[in-house]
Each structure stands twice: as C-alpha cells, then as structure tokens.
C-alpha atoms as a PDB file:
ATOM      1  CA  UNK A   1     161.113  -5.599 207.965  1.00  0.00           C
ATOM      2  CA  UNK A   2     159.713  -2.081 208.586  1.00  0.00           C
ATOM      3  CA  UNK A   3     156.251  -2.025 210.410  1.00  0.00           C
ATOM      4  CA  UNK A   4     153.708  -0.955 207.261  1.00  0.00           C
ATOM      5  CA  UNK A   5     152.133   1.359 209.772  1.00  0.00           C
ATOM      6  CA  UNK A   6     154.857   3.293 210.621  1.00  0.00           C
ATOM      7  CA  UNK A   7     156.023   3.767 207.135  1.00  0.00           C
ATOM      8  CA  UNK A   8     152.305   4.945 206.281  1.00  0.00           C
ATOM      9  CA  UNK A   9     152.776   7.065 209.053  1.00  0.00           C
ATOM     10  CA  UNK A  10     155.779   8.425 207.830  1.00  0.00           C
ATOM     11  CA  UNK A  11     154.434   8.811 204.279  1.00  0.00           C
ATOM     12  CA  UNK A  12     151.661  11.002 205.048  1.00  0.00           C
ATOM     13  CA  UNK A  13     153.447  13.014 207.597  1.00  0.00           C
ATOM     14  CA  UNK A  14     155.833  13.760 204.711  1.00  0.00           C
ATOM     15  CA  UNK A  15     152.656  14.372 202.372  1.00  0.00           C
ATOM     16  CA  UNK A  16     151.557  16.208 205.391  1.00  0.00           C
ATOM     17  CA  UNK A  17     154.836  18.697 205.726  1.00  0.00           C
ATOM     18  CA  UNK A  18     155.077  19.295 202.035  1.00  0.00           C
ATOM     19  CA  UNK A  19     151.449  20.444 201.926  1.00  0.00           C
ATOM     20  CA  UNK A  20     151.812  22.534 205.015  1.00  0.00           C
ATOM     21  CA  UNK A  21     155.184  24.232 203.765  1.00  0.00           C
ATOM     22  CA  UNK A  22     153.237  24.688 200.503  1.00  0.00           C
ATOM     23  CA  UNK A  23     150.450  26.583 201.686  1.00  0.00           C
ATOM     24  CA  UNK A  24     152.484  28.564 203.924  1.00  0.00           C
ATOM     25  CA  UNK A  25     154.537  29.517 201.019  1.00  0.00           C
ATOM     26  CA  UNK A  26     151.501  30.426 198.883  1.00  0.00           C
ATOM     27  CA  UNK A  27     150.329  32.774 201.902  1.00  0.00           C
ATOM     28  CA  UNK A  28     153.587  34.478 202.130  1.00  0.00           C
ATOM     29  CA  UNK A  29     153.783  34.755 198.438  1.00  0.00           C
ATOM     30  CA  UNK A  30     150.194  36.298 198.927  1.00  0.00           C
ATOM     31  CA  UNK A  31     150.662  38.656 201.428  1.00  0.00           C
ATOM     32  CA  UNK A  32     153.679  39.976 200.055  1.00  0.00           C
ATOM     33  CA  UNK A  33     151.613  41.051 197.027  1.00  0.00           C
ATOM     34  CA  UNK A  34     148.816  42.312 198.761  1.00  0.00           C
ATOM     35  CA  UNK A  35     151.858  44.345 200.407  1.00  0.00           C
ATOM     36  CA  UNK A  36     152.840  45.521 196.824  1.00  0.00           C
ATOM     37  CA  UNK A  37     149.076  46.499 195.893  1.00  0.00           C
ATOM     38  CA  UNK A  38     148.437  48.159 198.899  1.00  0.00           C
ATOM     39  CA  UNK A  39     151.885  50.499 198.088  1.00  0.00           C
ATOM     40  CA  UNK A  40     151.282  51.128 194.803  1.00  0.00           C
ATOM     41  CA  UNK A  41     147.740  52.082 195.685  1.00  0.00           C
ATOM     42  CA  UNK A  42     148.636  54.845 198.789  1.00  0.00           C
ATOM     43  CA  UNK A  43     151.067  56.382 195.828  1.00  0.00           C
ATOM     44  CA  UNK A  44     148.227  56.209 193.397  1.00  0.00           C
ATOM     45  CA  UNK A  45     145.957  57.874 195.629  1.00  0.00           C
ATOM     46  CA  UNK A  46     148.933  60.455 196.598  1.00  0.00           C
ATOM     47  CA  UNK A  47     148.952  61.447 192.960  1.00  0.00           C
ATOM     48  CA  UNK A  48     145.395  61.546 192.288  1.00  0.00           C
ATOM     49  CA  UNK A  49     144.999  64.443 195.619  1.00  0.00           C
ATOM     50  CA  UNK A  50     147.805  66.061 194.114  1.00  0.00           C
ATOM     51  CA  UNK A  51     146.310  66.345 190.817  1.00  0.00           C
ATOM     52  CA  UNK A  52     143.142  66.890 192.523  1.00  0.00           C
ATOM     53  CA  UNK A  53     144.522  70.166 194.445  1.00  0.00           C
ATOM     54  CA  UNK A  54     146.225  71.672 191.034  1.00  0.00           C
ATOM     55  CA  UNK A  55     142.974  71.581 189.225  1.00  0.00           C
ATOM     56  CA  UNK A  56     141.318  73.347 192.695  1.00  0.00           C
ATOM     57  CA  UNK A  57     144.165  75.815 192.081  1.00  0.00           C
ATOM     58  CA  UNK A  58     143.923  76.234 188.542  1.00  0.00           C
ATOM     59  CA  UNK A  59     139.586  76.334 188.778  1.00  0.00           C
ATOM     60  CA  UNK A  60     140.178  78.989 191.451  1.00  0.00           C
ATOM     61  CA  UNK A  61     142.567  81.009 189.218  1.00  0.00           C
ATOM     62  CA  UNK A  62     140.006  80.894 186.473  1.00  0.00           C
ATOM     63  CA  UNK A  63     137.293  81.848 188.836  1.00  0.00           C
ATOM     64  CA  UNK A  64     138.922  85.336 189.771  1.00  0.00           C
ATOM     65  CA  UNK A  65     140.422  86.042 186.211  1.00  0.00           C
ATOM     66  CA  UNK A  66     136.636  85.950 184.530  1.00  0.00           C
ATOM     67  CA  UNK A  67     135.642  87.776 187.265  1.00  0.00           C
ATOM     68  CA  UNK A  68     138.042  90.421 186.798  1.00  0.00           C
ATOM     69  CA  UNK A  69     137.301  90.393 182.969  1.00  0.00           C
ATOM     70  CA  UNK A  70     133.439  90.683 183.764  1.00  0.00           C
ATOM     71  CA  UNK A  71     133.968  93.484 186.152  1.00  0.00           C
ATOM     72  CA  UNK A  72     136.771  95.241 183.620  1.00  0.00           C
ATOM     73  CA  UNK A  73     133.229  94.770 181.099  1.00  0.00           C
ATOM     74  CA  UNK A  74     130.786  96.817 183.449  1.00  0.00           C
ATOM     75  CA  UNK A  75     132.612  99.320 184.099  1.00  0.00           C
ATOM     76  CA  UNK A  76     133.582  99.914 180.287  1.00  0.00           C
ATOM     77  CA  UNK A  77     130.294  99.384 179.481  1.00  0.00           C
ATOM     78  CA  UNK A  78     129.212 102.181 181.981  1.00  0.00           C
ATOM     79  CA  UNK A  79     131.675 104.904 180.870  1.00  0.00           C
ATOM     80  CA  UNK A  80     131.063 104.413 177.103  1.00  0.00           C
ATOM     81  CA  UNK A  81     128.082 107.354 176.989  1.00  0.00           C
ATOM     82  CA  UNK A  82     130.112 109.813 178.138  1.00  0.00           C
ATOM     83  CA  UNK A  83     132.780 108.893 175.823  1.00  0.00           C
ATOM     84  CA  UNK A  84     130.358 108.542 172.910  1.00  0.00           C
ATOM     85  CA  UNK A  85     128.238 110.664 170.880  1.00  0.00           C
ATOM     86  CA  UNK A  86     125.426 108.550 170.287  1.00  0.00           C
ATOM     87  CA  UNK A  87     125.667 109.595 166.439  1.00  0.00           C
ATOM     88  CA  UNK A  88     125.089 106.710 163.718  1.00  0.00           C
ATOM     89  CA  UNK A  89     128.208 105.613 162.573  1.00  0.00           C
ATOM     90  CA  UNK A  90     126.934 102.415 160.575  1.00  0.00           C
ATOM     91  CA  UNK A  91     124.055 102.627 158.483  1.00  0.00           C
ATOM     92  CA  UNK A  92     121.233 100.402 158.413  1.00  0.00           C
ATOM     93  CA  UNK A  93     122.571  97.860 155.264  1.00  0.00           C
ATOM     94  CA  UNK A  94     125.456  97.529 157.274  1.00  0.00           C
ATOM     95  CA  UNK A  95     123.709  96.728 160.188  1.00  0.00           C
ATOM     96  CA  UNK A  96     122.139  94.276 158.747  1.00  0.00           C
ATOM     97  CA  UNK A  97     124.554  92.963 157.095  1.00  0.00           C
ATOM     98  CA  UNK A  98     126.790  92.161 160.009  1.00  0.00           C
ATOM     99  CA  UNK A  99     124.159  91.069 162.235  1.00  0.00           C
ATOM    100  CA  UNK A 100     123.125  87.310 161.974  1.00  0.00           C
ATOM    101  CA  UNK A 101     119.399  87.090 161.254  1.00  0.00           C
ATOM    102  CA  UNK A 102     118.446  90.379 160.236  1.00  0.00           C
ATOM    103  CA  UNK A 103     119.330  89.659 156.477  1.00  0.00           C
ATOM    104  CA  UNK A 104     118.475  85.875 155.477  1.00  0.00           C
ATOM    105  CA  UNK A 105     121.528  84.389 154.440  1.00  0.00           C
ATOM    106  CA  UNK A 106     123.662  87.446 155.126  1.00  0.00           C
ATOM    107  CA  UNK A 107     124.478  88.626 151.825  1.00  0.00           C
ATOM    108  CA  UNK A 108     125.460  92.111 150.405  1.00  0.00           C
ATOM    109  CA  UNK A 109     122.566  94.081 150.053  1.00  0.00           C
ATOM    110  CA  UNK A 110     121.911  94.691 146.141  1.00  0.00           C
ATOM    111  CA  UNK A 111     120.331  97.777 146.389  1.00  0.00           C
ATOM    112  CA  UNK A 112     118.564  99.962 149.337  1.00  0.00           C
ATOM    113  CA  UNK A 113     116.870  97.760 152.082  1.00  0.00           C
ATOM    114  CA  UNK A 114     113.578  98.336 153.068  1.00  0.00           C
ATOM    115  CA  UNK A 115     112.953  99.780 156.222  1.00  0.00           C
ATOM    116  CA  UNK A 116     111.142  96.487 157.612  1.00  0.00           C
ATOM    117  CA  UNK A 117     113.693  94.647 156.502  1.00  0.00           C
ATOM    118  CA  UNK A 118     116.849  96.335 158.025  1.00  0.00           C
ATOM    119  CA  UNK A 119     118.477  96.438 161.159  1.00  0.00           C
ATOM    120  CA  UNK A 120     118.378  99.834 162.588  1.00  0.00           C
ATOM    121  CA  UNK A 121     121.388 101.763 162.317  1.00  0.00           C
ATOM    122  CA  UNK A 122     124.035 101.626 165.012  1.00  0.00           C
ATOM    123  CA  UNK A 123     125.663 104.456 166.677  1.00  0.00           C
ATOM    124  CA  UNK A 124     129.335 104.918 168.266  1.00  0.00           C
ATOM    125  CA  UNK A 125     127.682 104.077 171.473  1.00  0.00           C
ATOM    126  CA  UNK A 126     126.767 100.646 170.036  1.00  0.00           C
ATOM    127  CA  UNK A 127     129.759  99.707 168.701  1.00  0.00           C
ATOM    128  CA  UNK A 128     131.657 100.672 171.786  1.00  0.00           C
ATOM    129  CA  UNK A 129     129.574  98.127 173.697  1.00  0.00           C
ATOM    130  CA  UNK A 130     129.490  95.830 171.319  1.00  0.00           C
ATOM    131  CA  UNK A 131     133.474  96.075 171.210  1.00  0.00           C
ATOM    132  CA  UNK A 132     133.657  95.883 174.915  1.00  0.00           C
ATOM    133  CA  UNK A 133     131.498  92.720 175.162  1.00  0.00           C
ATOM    134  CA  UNK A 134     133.379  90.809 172.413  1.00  0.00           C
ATOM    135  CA  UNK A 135     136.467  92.045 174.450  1.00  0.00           C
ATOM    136  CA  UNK A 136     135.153  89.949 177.316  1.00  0.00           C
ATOM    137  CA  UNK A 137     134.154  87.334 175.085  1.00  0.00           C
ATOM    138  CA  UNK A 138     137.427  86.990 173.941  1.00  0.00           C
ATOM    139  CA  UNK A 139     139.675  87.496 177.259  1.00  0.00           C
ATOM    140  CA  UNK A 140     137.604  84.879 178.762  1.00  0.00           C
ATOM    141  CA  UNK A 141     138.215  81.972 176.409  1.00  0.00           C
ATOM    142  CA  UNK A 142     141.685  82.789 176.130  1.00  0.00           C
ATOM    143  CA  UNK A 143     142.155  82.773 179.949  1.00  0.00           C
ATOM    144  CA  UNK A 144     139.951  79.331 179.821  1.00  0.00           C
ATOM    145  CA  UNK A 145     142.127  78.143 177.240  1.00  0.00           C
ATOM    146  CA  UNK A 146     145.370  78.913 179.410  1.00  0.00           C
ATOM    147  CA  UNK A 147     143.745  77.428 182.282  1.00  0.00           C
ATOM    148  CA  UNK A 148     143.001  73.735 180.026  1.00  0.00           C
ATOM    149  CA  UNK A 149     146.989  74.089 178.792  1.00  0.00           C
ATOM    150  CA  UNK A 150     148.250  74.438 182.357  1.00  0.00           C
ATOM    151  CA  UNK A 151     146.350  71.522 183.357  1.00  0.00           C
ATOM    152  CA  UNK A 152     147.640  69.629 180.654  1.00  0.00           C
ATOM    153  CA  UNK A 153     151.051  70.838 180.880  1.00  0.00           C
ATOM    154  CA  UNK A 154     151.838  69.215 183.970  1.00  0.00           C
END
C-alpha cells in the first residue's frame, strides 16, 4: 500500500501544477489583450492627430478667406464716394421701412411719416455701403459654411 504522504504529496503538487498553469494562462491571456488595447489605441490616437491637423488646415483656410473678404470690404467701402453721388435715392418711408426699429413693427407706412418718426433718407452712397457690407456678410458665412461641409465631408 501507497505511503498516504506521498500520495498527499502528489495530490497537491498536481493541485499545485494545475493552479500554476492556470494563472500563467490567465496572464498570457491578459497580456495579449493589453497588447490588443494598446494597438487599437496608437491607431486611435493616429486618427485623432490626423483629424486634428485637417481641422488646423481647414481653420487656417478660413482664417485667410475672411480676411480676404474683410479686406475686399475696406477697400470697396473706401472707393464708393467717388463712385457715388451722395444724392437721396430712398426716401425717408422707405428708410424706415426697411430698417428694423425705426418703424415699430415694420409695417407700410399709411400715409406721410412724421419727421421724428422716420429714418432719414438714404443716399447712393449708403446703399453702396450698405451693399458692400451685406456682401461681406454674406461671402463670409458661405465660406464658413464650406469650411463646416469639408470637415464633415471627410
């Protein structure tokens, strides 16, 4: 008959083994998915700089183009007296009708406005510049607009 210590011996080395192959296992298993995270992180973060150097691009292109608009602005802006006579070319119920504020409500006048009450009347010269800054107005949201499609586009 077997000595009871040896096959206790034997028993728990086996237990012993089993465990040891077990956790070893479990570590590999471990590391090779901390291996996997790791990856798929670097090529996350690859992306993300990417991403991060078109938007520097496009933010940079937007930059210059409403700088060009704003500098296209001044200088029509400065050469619209000598183009212009300076003579009223809207009279004072239109004024006030197409300015915000100057007729409650903005409706039609119903008969002459009072002087207090009206806008003054705009010349050529006025509605140049006015035409000139709603030109910039305009040319800058559509190149900000362009700018939000490109960075969605891709």
């Amino acid at each position: 008959m077997p000595n009871p210590q040896i096959i206790l011996v034997a028993i728990l080395s086996l237990v012993a083994a089993l465990g040891l192959g077990f956790y070893s296992g479990q570590d590999w298993s471990n590391t090779k998915h901390e291996a996997q995270r790791a990856k798929d992180l670097a090529a996350q973060q690859i992306a993300m700089e990417k991403q991060r150097a078109h938007a520097d691009e496009l933010s940079n292109a937007l930059s210059i183009a409403e700088g060009r608009i704003i500098t296209q602005t001044v200088e029509v802006i400065k050469y619209v007296p000598k183009v212009t006579t300076g003579q009223p070319c809207l009279n004072r119920a239109t004024v006030s009708l197409l300015q915000p504020g100057t007729d409650p409500g903005l409706r039609p006048p119903t008969g002459a406005l009072t002087p207090e009450g009206a806008a003054p009347a705009s010349s050529d010269t006025d509605i140049a510049g006015w035409i000139a800054t709603a030109n910039q107005h305009y040319e800058t949201c559509a190149v900000r607009l362009n700018a939000l499609i490109d960075v969605e586009t891709r």
